[in-house]
N, C-alpha and C. Protein backbone atom coordinates (compact mmCIF):
# COMPACT_ATOMS: atom_id res chain seq x y z
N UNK A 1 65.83 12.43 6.15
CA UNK A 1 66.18 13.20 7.32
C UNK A 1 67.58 12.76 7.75
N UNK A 2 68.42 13.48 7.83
CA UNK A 2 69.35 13.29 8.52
C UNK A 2 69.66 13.13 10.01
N UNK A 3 70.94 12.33 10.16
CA UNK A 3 70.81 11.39 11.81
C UNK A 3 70.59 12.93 13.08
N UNK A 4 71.29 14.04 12.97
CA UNK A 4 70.94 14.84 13.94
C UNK A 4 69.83 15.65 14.01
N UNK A 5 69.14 15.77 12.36
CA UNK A 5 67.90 16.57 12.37
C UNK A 5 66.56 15.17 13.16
N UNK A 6 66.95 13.88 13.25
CA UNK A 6 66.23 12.88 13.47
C UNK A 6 66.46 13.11 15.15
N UNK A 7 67.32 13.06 15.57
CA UNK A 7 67.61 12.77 16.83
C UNK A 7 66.69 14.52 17.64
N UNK A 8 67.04 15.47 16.83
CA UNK A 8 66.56 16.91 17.42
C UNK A 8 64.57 16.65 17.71
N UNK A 9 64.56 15.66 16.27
CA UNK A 9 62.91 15.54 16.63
C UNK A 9 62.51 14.67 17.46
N UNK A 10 63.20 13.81 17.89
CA UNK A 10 63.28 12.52 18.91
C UNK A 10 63.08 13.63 20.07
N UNK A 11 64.14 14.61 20.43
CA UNK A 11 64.37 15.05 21.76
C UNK A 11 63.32 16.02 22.12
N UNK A 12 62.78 16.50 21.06
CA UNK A 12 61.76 17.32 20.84
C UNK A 12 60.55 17.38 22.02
N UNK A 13 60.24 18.34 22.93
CA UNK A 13 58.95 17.67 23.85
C UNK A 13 57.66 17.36 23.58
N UNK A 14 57.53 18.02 21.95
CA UNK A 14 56.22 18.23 21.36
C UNK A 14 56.02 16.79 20.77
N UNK A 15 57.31 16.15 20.38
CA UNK A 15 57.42 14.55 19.97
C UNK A 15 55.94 13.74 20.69
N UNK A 16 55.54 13.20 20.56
CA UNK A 16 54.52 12.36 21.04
C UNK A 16 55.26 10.59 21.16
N UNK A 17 55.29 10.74 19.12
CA UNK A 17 55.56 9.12 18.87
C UNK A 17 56.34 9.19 17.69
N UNK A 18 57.00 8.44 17.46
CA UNK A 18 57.84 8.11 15.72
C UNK A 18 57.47 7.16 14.90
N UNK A 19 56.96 7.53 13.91
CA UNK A 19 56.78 6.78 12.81
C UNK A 19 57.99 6.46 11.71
N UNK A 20 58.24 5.24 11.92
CA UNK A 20 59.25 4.86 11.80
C UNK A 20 59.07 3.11 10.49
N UNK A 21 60.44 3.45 10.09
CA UNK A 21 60.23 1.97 9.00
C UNK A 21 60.58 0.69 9.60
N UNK A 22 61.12 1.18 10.86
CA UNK A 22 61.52 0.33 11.75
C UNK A 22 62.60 -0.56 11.26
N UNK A 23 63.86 0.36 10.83
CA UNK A 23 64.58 -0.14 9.98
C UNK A 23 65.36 -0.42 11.99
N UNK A 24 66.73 -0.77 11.87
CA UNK A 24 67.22 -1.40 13.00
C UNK A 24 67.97 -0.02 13.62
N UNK A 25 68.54 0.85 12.93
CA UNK A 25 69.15 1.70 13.37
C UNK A 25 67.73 3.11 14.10
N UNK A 26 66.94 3.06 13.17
CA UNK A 26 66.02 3.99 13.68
C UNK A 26 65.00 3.38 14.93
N UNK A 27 65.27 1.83 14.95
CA UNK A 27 64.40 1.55 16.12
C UNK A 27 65.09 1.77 17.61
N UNK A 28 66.37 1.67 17.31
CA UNK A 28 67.52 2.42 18.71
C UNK A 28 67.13 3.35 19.34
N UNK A 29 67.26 4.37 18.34
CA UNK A 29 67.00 5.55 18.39
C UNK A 29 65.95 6.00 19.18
N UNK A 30 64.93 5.40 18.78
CA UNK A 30 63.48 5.78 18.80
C UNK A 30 63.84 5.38 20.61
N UNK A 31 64.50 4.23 20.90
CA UNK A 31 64.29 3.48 22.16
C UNK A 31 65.04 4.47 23.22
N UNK A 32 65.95 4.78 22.58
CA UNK A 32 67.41 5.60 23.40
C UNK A 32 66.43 7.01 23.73
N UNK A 33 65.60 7.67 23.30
CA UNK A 33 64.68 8.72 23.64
C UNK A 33 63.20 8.28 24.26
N UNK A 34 63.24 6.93 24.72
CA UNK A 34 62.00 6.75 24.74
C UNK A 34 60.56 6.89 24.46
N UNK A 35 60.96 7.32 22.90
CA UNK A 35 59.70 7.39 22.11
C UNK A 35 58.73 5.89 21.91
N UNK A 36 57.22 6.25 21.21
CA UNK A 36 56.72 5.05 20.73
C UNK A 36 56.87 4.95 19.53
N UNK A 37 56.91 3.66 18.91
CA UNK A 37 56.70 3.76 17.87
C UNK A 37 55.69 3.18 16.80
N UNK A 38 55.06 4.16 16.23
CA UNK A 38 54.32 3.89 14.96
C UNK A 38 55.08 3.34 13.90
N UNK A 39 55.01 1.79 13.30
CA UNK A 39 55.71 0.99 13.06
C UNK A 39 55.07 1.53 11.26
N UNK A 40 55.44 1.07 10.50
CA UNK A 40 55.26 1.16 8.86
C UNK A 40 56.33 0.98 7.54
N UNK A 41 56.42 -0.34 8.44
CA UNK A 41 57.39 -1.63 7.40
C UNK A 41 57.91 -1.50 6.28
N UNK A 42 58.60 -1.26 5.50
CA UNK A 42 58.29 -1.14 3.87
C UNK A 42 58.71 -2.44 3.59
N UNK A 43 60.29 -3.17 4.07
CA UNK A 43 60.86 -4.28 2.93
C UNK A 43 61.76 -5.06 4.43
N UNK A 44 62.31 -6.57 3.83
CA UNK A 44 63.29 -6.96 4.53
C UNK A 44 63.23 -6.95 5.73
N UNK A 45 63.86 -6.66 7.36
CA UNK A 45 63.86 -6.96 8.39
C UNK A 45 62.98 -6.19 9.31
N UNK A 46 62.28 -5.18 8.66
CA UNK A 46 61.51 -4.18 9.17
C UNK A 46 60.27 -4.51 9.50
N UNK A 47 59.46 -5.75 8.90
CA UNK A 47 58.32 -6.01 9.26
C UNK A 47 58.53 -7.11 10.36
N UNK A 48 59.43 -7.78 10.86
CA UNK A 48 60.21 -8.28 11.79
C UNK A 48 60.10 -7.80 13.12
N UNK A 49 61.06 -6.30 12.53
CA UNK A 49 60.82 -5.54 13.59
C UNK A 49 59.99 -5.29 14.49
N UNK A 50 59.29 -4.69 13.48
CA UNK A 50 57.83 -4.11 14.19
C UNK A 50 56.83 -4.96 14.68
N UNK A 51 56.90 -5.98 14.13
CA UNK A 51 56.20 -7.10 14.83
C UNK A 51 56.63 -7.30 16.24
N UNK A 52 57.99 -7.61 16.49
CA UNK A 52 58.52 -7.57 17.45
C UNK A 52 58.40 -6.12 18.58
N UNK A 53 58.53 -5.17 18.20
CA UNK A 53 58.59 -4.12 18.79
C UNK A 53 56.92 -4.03 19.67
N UNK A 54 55.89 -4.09 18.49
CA UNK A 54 54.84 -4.67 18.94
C UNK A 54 54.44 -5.39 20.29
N UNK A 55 54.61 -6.73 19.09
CA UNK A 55 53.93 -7.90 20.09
C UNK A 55 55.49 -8.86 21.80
N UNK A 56 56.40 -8.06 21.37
CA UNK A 56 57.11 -8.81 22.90
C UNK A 56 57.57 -7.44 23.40
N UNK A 57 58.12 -6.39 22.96
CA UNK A 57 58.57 -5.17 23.60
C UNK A 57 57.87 -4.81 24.07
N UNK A 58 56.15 -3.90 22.89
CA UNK A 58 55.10 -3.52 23.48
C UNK A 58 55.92 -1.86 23.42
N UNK A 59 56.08 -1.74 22.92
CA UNK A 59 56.39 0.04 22.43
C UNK A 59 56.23 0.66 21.27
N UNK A 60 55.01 -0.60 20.47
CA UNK A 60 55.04 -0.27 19.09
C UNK A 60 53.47 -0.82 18.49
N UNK A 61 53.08 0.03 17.87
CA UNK A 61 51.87 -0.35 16.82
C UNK A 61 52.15 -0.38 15.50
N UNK A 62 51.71 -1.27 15.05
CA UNK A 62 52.12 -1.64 13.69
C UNK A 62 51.20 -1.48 12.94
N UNK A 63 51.35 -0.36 11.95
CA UNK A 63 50.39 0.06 10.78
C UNK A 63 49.99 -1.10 10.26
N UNK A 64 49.10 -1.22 9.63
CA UNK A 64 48.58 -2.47 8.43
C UNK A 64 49.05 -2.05 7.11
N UNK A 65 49.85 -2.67 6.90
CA UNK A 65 50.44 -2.09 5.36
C UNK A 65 50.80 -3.12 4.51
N UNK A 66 50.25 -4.65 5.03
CA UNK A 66 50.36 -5.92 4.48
C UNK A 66 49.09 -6.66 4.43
N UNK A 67 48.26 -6.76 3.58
CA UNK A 67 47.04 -7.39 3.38
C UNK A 67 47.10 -8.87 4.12
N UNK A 68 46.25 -9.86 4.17
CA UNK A 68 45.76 -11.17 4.42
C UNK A 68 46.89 -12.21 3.61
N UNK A 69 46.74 -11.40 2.15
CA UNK A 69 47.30 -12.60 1.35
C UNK A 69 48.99 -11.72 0.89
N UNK A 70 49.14 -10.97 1.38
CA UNK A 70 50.67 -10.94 1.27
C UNK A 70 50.58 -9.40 0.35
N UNK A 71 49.67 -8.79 -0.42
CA UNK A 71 49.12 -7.81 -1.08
C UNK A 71 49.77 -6.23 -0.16
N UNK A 72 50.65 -5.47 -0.79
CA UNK A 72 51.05 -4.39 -0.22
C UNK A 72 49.15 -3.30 0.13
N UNK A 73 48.97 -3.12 0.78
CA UNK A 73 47.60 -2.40 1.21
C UNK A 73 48.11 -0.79 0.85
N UNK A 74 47.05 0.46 0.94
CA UNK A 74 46.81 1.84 0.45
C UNK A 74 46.56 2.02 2.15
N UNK A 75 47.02 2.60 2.85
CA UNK A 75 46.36 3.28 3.83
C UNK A 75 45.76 4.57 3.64
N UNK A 76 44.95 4.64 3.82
CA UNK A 76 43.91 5.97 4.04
C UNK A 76 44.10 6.91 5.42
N UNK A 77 43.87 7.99 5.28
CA UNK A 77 43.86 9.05 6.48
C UNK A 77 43.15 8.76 7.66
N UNK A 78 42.20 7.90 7.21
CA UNK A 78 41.34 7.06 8.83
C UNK A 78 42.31 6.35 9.59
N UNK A 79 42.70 5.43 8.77
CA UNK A 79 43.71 4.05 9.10
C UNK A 79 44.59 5.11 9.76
N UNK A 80 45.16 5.94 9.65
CA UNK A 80 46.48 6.58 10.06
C UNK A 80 46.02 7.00 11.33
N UNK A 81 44.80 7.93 11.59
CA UNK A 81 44.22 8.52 12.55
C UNK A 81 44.15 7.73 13.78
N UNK A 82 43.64 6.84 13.21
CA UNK A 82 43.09 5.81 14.18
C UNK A 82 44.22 5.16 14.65
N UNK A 83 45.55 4.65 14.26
CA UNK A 83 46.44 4.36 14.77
C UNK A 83 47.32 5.24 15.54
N UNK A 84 47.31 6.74 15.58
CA UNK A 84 47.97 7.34 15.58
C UNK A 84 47.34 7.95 17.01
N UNK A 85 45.85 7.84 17.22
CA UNK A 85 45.07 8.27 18.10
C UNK A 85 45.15 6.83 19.36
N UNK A 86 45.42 6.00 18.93
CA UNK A 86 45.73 4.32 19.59
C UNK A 86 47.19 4.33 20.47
N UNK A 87 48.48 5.16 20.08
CA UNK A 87 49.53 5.54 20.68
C UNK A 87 49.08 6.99 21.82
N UNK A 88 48.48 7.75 21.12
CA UNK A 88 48.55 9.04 22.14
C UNK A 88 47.52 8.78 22.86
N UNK A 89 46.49 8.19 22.81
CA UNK A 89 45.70 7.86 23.84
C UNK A 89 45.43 6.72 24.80
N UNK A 90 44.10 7.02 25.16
CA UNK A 90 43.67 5.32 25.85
C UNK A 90 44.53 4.68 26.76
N UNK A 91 44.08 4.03 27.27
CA UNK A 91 45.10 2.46 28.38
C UNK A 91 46.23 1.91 27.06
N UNK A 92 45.63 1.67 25.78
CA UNK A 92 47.28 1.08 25.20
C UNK A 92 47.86 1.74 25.15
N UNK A 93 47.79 3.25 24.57
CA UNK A 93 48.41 4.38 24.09
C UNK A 93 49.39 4.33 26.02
N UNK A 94 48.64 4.29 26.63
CA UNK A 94 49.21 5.08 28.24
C UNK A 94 50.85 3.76 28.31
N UNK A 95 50.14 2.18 28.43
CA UNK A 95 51.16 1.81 28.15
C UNK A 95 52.44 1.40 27.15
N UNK A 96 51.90 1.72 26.24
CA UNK A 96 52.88 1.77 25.02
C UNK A 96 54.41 2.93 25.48
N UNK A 97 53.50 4.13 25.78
CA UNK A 97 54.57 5.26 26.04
C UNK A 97 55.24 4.89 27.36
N UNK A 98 54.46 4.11 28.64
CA UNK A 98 55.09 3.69 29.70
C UNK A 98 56.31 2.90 29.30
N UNK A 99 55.92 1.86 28.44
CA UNK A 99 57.46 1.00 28.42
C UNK A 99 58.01 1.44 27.90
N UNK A 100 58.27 2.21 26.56
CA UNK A 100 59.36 3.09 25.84
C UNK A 100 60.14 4.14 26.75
N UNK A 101 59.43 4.75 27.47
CA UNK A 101 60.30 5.22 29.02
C UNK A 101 60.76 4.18 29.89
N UNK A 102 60.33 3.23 29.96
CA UNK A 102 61.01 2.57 30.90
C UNK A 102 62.41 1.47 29.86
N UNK A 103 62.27 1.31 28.55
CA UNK A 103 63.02 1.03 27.90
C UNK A 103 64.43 1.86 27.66
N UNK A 104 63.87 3.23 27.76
CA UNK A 104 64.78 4.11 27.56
C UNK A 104 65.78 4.62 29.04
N UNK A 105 65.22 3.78 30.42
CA UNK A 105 65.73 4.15 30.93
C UNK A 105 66.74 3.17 31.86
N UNK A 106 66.48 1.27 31.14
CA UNK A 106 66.86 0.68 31.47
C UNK A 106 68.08 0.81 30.46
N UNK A 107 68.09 1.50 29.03
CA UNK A 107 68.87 1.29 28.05
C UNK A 107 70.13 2.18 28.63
N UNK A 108 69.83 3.26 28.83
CA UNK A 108 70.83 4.69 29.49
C UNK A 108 71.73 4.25 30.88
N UNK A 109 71.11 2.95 31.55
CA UNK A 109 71.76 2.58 32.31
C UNK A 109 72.47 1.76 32.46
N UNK A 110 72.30 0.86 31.04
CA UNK A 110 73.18 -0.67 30.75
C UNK A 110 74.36 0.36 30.30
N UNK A 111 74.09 1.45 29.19
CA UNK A 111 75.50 2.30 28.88
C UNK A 111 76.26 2.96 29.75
N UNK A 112 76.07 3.27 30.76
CA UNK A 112 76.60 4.18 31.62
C UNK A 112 77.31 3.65 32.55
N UNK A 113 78.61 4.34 33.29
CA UNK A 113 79.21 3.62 34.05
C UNK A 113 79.22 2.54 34.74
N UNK A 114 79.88 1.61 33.69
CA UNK A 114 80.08 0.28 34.23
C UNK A 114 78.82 -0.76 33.97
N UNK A 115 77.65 -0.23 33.31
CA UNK A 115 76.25 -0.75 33.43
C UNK A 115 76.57 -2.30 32.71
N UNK A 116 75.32 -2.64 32.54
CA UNK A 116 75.37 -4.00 31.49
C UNK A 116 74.40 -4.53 30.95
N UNK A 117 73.79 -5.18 29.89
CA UNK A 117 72.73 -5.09 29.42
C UNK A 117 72.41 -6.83 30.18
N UNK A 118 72.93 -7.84 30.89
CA UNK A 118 72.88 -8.66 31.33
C UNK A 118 71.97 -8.79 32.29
């Protein structure tokens, strides 16, 4: 996908959440629109990420796509559902999307005249 056909689905109202590799540039993104994100790691700094995005941001669920013993895992259409139904719904789902708005709106204001991320 390209960066403006990405950003059109970000802005999108029908958008819910982004599933994302949680590479560093697409986790911005995702933040700068205050989307959630459905995390799904492939390599390198991305499982990092999403861990992070996860467990201290809290704007992110992280697929299981790494076994116990280090083993790349098959997700199935349940696994997906069920994670996917875990963002749009429920008390986590409610706050997951709460802080990604409120991420997105502390972010729009560190950029904006004179702001600061300090």
């Amino acid at each position: 996908m390209f960066r403006n056909e990405q950003v059109a689905v970000l802005n999108h109202t029908s958008t819910g959440a982004f599933l994302s590799h949680c590479g560093w540039n697409s986790t911005v993104e995702s933040l700068k629109h205050g989307m959630p994100i459905i995390g799904w790691p492939m390599y390198a700094e991305q499982r990092m990420n999403a861990t992070m995005l996860g467990n201290e941001a809290g704007v992110a669920i992280k697929m299981p796509v790494v076994g116990d013993k280090g083993e790349t895992l098959v997700v199935g259409r349940e696994e997906i559902e069920r994670v996917v139904r875990k963002v749009m719904e429920g008390e986590e789902g409610k706050r997951i999307r709460s802080r990604a708005k409120e991420l997105e709106v502390s972010g729009r204001a560190a950029l904006c005249c004179g702001g600061t991320v300090l």
